[in-house]
C-alpha atoms as a PDB file:
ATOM      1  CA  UNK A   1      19.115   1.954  24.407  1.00  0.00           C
ATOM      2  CA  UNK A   2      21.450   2.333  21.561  1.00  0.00           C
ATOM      3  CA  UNK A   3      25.181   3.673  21.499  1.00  0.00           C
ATOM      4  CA  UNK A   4      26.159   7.165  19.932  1.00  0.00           C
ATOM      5  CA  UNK A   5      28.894   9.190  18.753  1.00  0.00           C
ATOM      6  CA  UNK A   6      27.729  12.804  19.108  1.00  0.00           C
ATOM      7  CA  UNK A   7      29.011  15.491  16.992  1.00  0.00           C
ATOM      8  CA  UNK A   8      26.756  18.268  17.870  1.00  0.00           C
ATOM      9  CA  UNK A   9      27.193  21.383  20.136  1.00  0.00           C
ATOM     10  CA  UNK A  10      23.750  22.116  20.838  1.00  0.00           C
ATOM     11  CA  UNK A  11      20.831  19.758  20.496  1.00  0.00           C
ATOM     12  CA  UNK A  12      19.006  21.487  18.373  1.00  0.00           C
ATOM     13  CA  UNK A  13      21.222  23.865  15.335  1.00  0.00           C
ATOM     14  CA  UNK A  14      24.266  24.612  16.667  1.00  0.00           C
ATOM     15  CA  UNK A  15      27.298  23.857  14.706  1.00  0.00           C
ATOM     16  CA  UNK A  16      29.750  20.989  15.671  1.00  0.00           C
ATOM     17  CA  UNK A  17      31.578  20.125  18.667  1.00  0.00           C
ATOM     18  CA  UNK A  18      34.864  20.426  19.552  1.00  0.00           C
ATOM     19  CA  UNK A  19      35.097  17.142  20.142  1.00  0.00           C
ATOM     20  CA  UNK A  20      32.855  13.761  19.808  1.00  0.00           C
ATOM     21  CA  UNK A  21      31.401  12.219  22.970  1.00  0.00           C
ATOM     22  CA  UNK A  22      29.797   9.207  23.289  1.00  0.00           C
ATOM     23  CA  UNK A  23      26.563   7.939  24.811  1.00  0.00           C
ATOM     24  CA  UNK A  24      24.010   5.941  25.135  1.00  0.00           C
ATOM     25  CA  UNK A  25      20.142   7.492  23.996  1.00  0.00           C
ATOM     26  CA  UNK A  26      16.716   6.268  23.320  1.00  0.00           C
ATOM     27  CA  UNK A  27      13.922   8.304  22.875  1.00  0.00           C
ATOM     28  CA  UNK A  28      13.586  11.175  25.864  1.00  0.00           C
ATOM     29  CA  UNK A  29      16.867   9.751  27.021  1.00  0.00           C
ATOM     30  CA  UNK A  30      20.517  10.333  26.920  1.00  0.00           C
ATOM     31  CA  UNK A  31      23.613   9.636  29.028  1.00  0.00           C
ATOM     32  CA  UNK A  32      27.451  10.049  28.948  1.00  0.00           C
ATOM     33  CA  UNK A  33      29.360   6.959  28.077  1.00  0.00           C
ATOM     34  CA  UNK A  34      32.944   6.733  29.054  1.00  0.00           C
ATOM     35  CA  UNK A  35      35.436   6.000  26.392  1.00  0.00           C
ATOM     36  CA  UNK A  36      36.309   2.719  28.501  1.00  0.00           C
ATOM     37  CA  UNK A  37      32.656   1.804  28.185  1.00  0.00           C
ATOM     38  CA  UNK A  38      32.511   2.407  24.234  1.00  0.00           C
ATOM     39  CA  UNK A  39      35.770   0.359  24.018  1.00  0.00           C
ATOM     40  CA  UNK A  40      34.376  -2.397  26.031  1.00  0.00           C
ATOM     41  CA  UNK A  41      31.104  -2.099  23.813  1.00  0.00           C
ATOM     42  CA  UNK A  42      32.811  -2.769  20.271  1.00  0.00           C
ATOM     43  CA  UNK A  43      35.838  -4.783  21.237  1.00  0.00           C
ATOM     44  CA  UNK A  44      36.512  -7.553  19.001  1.00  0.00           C
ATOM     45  CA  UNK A  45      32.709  -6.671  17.235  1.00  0.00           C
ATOM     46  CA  UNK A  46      32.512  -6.059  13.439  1.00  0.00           C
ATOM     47  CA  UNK A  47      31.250  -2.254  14.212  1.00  0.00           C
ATOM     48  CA  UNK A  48      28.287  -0.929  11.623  1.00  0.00           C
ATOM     49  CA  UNK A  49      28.285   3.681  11.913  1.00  0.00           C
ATOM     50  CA  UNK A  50      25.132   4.369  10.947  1.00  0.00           C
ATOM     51  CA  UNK A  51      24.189   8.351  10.425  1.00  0.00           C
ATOM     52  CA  UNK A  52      21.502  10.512   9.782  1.00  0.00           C
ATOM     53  CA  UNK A  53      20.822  13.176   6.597  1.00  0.00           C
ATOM     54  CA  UNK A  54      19.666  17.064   7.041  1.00  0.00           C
ATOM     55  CA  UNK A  55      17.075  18.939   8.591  1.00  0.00           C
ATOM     56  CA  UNK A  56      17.820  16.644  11.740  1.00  0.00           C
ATOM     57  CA  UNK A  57      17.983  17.804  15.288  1.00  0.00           C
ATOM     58  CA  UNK A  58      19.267  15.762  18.131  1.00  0.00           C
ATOM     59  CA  UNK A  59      16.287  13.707  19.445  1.00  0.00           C
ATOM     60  CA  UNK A  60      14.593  13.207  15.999  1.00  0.00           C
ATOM     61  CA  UNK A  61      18.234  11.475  14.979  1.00  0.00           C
ATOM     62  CA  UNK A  62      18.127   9.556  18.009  1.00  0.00           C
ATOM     63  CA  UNK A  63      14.708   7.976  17.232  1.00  0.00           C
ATOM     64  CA  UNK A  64      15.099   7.269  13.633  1.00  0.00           C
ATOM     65  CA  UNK A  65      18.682   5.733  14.455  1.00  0.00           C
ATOM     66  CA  UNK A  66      17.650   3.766  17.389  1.00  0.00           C
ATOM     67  CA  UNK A  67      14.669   2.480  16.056  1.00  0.00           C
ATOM     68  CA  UNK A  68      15.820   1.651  13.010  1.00  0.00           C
ATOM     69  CA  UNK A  69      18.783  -0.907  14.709  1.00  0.00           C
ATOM     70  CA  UNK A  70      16.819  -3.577  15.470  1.00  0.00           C
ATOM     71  CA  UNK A  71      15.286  -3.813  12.030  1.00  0.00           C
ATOM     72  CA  UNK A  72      19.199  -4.946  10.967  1.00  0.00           C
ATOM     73  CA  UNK A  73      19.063  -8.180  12.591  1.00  0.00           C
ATOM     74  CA  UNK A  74      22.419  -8.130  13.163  1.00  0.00           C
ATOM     75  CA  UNK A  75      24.583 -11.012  14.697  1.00  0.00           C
ATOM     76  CA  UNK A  76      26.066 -11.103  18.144  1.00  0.00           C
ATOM     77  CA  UNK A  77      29.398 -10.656  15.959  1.00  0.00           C
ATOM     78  CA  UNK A  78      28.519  -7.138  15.535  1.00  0.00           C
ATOM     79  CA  UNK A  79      27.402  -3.595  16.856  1.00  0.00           C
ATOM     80  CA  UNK A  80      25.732  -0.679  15.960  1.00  0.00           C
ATOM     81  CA  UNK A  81      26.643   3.064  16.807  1.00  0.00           C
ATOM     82  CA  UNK A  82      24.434   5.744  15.872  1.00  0.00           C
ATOM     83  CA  UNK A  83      25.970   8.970  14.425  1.00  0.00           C
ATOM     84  CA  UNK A  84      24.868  12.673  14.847  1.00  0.00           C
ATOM     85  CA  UNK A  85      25.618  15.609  13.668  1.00  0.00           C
ATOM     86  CA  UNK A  86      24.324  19.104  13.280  1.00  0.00           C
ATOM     87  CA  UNK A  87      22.259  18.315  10.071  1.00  0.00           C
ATOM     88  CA  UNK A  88      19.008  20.925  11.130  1.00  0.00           C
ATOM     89  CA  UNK A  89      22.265  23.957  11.675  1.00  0.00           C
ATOM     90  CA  UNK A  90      21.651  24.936   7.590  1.00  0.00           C
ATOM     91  CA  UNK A  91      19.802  22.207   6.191  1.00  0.00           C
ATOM     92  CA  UNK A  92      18.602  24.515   3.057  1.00  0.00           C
ATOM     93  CA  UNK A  93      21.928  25.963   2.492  1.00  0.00           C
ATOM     94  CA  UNK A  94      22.882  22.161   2.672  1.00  0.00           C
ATOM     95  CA  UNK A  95      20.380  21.146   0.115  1.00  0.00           C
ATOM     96  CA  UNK A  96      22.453  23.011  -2.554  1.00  0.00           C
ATOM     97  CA  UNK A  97      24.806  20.210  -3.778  1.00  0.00           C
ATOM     98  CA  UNK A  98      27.584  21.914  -5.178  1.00  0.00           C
ATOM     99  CA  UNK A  99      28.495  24.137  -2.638  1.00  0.00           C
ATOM    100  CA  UNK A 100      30.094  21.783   0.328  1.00  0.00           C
ATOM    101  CA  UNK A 101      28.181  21.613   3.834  1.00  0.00           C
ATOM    102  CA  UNK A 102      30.920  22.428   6.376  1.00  0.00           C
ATOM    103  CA  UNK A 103      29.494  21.089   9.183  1.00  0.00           C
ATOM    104  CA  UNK A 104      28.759  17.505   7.129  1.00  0.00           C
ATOM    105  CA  UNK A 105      32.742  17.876   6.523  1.00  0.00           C
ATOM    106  CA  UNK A 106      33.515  19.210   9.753  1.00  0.00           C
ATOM    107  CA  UNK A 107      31.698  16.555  11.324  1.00  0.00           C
ATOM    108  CA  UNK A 108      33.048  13.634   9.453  1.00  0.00           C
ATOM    109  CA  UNK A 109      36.890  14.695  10.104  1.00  0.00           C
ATOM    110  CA  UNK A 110      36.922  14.512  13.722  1.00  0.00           C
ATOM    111  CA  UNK A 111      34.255  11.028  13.325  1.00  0.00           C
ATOM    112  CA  UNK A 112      37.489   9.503  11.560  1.00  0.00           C
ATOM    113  CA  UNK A 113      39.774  10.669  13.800  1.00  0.00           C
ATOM    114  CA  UNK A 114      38.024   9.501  16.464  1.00  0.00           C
ATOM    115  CA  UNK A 115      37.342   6.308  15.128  1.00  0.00           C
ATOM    116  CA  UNK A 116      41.042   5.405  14.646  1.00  0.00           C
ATOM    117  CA  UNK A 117      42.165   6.967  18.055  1.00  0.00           C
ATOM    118  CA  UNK A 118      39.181   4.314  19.614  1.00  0.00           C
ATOM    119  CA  UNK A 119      37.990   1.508  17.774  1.00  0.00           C
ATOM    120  CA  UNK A 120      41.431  -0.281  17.380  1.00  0.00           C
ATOM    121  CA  UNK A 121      39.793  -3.312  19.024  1.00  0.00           C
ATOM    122  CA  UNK A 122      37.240  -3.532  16.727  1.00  0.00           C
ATOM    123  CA  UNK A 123      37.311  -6.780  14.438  1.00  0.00           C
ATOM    124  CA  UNK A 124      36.163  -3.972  11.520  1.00  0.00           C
ATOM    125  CA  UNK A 125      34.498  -1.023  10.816  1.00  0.00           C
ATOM    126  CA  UNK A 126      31.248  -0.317   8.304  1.00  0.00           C
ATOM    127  CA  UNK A 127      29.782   2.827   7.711  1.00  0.00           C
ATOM    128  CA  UNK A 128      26.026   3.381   6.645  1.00  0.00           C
ATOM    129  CA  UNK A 129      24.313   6.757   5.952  1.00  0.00           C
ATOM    130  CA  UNK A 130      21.149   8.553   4.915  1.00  0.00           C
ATOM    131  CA  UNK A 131      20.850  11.652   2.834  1.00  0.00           C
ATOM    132  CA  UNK A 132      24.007  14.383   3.505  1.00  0.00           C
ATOM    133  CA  UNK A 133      25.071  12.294   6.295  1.00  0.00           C
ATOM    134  CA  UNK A 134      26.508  10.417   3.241  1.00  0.00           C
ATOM    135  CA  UNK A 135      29.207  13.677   2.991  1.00  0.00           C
ATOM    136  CA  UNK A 136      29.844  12.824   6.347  1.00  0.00           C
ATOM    137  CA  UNK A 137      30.960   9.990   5.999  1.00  0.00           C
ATOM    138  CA  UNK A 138      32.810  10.095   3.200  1.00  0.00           C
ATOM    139  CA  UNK A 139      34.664  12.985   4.882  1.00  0.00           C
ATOM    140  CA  UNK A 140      35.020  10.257   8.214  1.00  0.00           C
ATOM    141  CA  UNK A 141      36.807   7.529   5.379  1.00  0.00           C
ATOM    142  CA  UNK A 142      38.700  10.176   3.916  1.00  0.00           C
ATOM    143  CA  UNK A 143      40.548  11.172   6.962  1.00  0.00           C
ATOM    144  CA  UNK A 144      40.889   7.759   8.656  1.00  0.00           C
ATOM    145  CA  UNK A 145      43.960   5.655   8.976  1.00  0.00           C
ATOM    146  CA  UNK A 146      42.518   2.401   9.439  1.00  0.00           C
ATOM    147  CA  UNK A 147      40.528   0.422   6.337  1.00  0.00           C
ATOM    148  CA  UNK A 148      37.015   0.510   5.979  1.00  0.00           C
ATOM    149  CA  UNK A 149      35.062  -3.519   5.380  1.00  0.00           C
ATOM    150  CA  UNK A 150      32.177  -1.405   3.646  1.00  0.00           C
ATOM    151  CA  UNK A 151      30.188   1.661   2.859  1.00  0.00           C
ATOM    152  CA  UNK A 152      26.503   2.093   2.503  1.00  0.00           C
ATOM    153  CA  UNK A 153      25.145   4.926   0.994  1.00  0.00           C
ATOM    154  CA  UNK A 154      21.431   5.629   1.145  1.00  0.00           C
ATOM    155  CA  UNK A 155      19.567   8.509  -0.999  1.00  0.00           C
ATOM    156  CA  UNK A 156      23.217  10.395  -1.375  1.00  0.00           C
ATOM    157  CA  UNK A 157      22.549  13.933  -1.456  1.00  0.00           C
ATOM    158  CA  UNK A 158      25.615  14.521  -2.904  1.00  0.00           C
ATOM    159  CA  UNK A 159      26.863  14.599  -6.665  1.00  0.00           C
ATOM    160  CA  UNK A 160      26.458  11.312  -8.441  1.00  0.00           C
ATOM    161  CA  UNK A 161      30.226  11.254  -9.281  1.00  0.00           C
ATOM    162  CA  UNK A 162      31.466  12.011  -5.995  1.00  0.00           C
ATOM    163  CA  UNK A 163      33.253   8.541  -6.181  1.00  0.00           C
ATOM    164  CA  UNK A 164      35.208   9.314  -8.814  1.00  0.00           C
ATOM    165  CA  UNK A 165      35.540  13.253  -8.297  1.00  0.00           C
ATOM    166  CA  UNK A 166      35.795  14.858  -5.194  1.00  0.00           C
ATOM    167  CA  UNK A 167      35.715  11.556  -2.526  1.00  0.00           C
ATOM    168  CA  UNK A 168      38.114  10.114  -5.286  1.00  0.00           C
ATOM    169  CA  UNK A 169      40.197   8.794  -2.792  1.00  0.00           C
ATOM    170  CA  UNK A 170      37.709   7.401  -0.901  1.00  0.00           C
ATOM    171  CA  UNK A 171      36.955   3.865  -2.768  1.00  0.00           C
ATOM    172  CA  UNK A 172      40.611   2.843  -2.232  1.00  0.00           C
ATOM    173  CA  UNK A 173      40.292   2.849   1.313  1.00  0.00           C
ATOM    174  CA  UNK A 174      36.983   0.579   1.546  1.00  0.00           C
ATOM    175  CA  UNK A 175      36.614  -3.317   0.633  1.00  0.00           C
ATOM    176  CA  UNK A 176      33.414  -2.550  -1.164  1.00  0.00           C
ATOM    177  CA  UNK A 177      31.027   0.172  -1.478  1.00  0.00           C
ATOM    178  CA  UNK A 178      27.160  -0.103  -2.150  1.00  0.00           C
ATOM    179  CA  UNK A 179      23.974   2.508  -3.320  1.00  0.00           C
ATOM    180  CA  UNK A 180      20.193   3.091  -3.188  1.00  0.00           C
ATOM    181  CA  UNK A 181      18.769   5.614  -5.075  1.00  0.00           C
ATOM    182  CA  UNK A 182      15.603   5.995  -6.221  1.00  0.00           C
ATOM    183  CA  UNK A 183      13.938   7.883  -9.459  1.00  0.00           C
ATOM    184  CA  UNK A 184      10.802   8.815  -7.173  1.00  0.00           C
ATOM    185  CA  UNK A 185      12.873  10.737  -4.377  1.00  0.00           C
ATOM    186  CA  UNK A 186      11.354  14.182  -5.113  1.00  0.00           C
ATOM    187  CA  UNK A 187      14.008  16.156  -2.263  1.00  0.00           C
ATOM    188  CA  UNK A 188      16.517  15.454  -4.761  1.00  0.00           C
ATOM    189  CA  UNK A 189      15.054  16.591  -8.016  1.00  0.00           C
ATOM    190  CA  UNK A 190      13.533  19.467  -6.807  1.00  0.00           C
ATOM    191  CA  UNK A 191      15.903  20.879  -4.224  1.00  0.00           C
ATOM    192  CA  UNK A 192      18.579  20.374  -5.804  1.00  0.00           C
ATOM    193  CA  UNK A 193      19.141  24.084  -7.922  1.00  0.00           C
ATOM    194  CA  UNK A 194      20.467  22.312 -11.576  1.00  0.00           C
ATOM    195  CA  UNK A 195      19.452  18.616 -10.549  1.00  0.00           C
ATOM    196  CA  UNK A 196      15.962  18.761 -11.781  1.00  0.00           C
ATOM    197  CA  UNK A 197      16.771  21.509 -14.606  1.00  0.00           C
ATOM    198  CA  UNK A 198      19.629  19.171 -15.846  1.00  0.00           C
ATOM    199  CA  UNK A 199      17.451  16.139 -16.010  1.00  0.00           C
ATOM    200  CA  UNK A 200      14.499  17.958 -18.056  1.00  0.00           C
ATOM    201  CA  UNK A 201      16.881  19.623 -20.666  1.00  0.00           C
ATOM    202  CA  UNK A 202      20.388  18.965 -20.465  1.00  0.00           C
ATOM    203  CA  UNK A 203      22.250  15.220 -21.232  1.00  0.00           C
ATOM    204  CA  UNK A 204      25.230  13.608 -18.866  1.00  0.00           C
ATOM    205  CA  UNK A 205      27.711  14.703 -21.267  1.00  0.00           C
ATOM    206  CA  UNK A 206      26.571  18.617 -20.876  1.00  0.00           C
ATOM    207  CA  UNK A 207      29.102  20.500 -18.523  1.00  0.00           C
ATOM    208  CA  UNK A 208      26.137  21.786 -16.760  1.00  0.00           C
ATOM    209  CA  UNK A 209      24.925  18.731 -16.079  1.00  0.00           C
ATOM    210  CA  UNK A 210      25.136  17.561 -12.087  1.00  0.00           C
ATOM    211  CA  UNK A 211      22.426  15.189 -10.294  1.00  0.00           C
ATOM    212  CA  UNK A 212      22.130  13.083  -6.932  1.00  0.00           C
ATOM    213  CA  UNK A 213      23.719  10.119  -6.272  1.00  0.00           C
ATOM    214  CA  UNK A 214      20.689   9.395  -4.624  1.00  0.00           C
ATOM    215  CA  UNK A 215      18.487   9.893  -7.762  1.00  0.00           C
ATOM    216  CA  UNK A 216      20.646   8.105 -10.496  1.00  0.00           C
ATOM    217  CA  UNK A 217      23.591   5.896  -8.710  1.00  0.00           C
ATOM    218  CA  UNK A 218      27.018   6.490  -9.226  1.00  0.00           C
ATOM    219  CA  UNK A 219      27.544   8.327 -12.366  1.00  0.00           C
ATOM    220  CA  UNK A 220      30.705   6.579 -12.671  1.00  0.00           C
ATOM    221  CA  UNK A 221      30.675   2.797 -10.665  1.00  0.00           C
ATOM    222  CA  UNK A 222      34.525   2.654  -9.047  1.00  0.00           C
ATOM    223  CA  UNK A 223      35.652  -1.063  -8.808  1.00  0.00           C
ATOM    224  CA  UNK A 224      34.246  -1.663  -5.169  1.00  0.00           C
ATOM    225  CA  UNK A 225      31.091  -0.798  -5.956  1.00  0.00           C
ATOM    226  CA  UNK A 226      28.579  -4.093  -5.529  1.00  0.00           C
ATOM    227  CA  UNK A 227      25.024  -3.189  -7.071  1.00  0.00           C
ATOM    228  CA  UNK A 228      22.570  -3.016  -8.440  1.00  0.00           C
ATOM    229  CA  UNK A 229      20.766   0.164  -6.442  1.00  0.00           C
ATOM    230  CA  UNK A 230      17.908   1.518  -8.384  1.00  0.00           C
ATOM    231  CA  UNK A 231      14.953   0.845  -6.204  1.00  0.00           C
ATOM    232  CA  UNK A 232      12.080  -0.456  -8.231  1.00  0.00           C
ATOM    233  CA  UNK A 233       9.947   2.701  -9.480  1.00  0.00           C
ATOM    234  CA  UNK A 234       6.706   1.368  -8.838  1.00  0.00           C
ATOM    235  CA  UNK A 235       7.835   1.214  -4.701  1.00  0.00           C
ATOM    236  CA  UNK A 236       7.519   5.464  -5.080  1.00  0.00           C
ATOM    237  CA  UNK A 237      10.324   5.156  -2.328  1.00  0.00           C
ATOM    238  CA  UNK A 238      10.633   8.823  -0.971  1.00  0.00           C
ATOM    239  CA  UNK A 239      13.777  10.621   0.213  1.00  0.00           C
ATOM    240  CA  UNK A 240      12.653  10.324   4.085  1.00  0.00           C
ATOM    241  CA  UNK A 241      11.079   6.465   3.623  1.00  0.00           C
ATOM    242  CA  UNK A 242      14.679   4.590   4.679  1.00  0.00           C
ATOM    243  CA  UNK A 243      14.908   6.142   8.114  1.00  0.00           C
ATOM    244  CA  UNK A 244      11.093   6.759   8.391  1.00  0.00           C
ATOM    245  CA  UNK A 245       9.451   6.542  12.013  1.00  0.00           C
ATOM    246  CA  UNK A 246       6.129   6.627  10.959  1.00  0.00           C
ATOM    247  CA  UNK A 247       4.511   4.869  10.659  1.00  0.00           C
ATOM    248  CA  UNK A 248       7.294   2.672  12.448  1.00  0.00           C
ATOM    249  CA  UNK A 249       7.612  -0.814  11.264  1.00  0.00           C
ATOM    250  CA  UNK A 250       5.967  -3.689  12.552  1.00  0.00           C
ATOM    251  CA  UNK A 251       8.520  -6.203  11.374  1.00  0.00           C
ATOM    252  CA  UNK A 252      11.841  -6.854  10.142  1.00  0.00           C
ATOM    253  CA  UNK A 253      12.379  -8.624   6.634  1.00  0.00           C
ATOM    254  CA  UNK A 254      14.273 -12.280   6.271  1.00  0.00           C
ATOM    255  CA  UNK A 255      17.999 -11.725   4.841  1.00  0.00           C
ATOM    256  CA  UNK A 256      19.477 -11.503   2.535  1.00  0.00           C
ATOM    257  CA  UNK A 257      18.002  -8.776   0.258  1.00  0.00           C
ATOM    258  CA  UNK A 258      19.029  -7.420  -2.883  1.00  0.00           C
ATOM    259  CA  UNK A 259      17.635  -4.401  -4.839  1.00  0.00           C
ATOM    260  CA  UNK A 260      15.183  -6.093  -7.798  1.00  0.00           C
ATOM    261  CA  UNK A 261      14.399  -5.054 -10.889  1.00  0.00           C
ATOM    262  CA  UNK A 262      10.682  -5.156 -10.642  1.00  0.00           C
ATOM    263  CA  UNK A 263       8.639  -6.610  -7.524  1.00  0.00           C
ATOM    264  CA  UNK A 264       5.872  -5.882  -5.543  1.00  0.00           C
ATOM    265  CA  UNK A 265       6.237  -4.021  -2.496  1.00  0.00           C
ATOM    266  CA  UNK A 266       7.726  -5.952   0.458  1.00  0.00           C
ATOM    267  CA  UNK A 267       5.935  -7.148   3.330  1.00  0.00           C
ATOM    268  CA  UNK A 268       2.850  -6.516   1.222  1.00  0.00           C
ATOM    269  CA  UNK A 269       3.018  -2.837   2.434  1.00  0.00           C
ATOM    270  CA  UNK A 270       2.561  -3.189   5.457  1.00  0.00           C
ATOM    271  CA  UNK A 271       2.804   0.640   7.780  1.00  0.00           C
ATOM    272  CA  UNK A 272       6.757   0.886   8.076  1.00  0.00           C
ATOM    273  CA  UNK A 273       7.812  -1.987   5.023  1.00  0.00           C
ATOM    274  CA  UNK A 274      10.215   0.929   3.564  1.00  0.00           C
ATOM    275  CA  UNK A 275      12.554   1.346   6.668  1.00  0.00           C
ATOM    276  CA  UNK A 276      12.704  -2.380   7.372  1.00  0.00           C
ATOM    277  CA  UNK A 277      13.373  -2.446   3.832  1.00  0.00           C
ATOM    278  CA  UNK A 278      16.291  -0.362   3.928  1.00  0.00           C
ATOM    279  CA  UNK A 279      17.782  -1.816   7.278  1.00  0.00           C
ATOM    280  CA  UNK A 280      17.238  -5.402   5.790  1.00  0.00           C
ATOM    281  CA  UNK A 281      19.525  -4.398   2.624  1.00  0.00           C
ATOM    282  CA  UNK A 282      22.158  -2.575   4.534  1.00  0.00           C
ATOM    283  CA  UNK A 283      22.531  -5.522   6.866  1.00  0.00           C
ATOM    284  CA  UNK A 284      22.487  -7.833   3.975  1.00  0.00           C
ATOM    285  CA  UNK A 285      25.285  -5.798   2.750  1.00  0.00           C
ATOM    286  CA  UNK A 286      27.129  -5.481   5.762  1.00  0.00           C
ATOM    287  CA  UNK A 287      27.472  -9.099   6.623  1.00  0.00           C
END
């Protein structure tokens, strides 16, 4: 069983909640959990918020998140809570980059408040996220009070200079802030309306120009940023391969890990390598 913070209204579409209740889920189960319990659950821990991207509903964000934890290896020191949100609500609409997902933003606002109304007791807070769940997050950081130790960002569907443009304000408020993008995620070249048209004919310094952060890495790296965060071309990592359930992963992969220039494919790709991948680097970042 893992902890949540749930967002959503409805568990499958919906829009988002009027307020965010926690729980504890696995897959076919959920339950309440009282904010005394949560407290009790992340007091004095160094807390790691991991969400989900689009096209998501309630129990496919559950298993992804809750089977993914254990692949972190993470110390006693810490704990994991799960984000969701309403990702499947518009998840075309939400493919189209420049026009701003509300419910991402929605959902992130009232995660941040939330977060500093509750986690005072944590030692310190992290934040990790796949796909447009990196909007909500960045929306979570943006309204919060309290510093952020670090921010993970995994295939950012969202604008590659979001750091420096409109989540400007966001790399002041976090210790350091890493990327993984890959060149072979095909969601974000093709869905994205100017992303793949920009990157056939136009240059960076064309006004038309936009792209993933996800694809190419921060246009622009602010002074937290640790990378590198190209993944290696020859892996063909996808857009769904860091939260993939299956295959599911037979095994986790030794920390620390870094992203390298050129290797061969971890755990000699094995079914699952790319999630326990992905979970091995954000942990590596995270501690």
């Amino acid at each position: 069983m893992s902890v949540f913070l749930n967002t959503r209204a409805l568990a499958g579409g919906g829009g988002v909640a009027a307020a965010v209740a926690a729980c504890t889920a696995a897959v076919g189960s959920y339950a309440p959990l009282s904010l005394n319990g949560l407290r009790n659950f992340i007091y004095g821990k160094d807390v790691l918020i991991a969400t989900h991207g689009f096209n998501v509903n309630q129990s496919d964000g559950i298993e992804c998140l809750s089977e993914w934890e254990p692949l972190l290896q993470l110390p006693s020191s810490a704990a994991f809570v799960g984000l969701l949100w309403p990702g499947d609500s518009d998840s075309m609409y939400a493919l189209s980059y420049p026009v701003e997902p509300e419910n991402a933003m929605q959902a992130g606002v009232i995660v941040g408040q939330f977060v500093d109304a509750n986690f005072a007791d944590a030692s310190s807070i992290s934040f990790a996220a796949h796909s447009l769940g990196n909007r909500v997050i960045l929306a979570a950081i943006r309204s919060m009070a309290r510093r952020v130790r670090c921010a993970i960002l995994m295939a950012g569907a969202i604008s590659d200079d979001c750091l420096t443009a409109e989540f400007s304000d966001v790399p002041g408020k976090v210790d350091s802030i890493a990327v993984l993008s890959s060149m072979k995620d095909e969601v974000l070249q093709w869905a994205f309306p100017l992303g793949n048209f920009a990157a056939e004919i136009l240059g960076r310094d064309h006004p038309w120009w936009q792209s993933a952060l996800g694809r190419f890495g921060p246009a622009v790296a602010p002074p937290d940023f640790v990378p590198p965060n190209r993944i290696p071309d020859e892996w063909n990592y996808g857009h769904l391969d860091y939260l993939r359930t299956d295959p599911p992963a037979r095994t986790s992969i030794p920390l620390p890990t870094t992203v390298p220039a050129s290797a061969s494919t971890p755990l000699e790709g094995a079914p699952g390598w790319q999630q326990a991948w992905s979970a091995s680097f954000v942990a590596s970042r995270f501690r």
